[in-house]
Protein backbone atom coordinates (compact mmCIF):
# COMPACT_ATOMS: atom_id res chain seq x y z
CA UNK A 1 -37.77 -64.40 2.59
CA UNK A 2 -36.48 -66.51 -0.07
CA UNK A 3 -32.87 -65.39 -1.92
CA UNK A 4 -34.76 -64.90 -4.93
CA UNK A 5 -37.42 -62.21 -3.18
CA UNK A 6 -34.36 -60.98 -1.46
CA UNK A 7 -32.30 -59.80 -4.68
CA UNK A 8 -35.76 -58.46 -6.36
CA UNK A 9 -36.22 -56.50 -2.93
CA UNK A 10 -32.41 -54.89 -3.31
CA UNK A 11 -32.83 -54.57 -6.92
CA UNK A 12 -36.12 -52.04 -6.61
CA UNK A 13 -34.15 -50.51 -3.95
CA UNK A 14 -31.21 -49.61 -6.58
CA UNK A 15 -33.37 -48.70 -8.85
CA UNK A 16 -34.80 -46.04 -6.25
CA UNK A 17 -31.54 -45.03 -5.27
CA UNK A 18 -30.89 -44.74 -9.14
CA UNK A 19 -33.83 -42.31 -9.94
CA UNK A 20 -33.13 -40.59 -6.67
CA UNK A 21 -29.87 -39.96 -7.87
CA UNK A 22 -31.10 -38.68 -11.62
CA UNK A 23 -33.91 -36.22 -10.03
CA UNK A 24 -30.97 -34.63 -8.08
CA UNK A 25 -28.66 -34.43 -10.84
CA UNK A 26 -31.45 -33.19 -13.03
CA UNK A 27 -32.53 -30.30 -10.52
CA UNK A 28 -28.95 -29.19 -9.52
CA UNK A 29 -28.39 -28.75 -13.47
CA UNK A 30 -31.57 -26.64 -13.46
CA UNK A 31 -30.32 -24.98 -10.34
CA UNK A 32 -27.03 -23.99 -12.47
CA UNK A 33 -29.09 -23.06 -15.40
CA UNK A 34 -31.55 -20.21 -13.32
CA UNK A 35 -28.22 -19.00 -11.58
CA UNK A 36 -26.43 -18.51 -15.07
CA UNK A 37 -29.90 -17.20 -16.65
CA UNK A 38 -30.96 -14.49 -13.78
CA UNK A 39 -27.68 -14.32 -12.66
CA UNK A 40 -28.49 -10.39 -10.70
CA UNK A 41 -32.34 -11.12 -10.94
CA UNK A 42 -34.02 -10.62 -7.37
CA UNK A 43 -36.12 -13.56 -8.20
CA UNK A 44 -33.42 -15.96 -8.81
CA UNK A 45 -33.23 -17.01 -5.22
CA UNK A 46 -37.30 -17.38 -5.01
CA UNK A 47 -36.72 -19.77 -8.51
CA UNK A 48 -34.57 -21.66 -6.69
CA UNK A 49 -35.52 -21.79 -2.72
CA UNK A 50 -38.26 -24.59 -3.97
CA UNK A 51 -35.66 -26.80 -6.20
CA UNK A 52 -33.19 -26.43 -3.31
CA UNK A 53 -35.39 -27.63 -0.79
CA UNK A 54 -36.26 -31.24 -2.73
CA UNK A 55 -32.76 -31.56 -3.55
CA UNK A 56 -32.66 -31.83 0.62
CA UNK A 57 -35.19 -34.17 0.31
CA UNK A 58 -34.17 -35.79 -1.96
CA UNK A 59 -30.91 -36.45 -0.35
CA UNK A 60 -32.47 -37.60 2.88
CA UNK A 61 -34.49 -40.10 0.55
CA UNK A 62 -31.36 -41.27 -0.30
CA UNK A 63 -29.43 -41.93 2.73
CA UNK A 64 -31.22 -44.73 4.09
CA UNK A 65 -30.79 -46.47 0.67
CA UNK A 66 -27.35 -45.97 0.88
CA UNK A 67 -26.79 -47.95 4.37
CA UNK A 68 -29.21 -49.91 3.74
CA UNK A 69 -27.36 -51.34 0.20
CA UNK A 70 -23.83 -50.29 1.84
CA UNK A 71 -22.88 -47.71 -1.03
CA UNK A 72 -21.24 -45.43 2.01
């Protein structure tokens, strides 16, 4: 692989890491919103349960980006 084809290879892969990082931020503010919105609604926790569970993914999506780059 060429050192050209390598920096377009780690520059996708910040820009991954980069979105990654916005979805999360963007869901944990939506996360913040429902809890402030239905704060002693019974369906507050089904609302969330789904956003929770792709900020998880979401963060394992992330972790190999981040050893792979070395942003640890």
């Amino acid at each position: 692989m060429s050192e050209i084809d390598s920096i377009k290879s780690e520059n996708q892969k910040l820009r991954q890491y980069i979105s990654l990082i916005n979805a999360e931020l963007e869901l944990t503010q939506r996360v913040f919103e429902i809890k402030q919105n239905f704060a002693n609604s019974p369906d507050s926790e089904r609302i969330i349960k789904p956003i929770l569970d792709r900020i998880n993914k979401i963060q394992s999506e992330k972790l190999p980006l981040q050893n792979e780059l070395n942003l640890n």
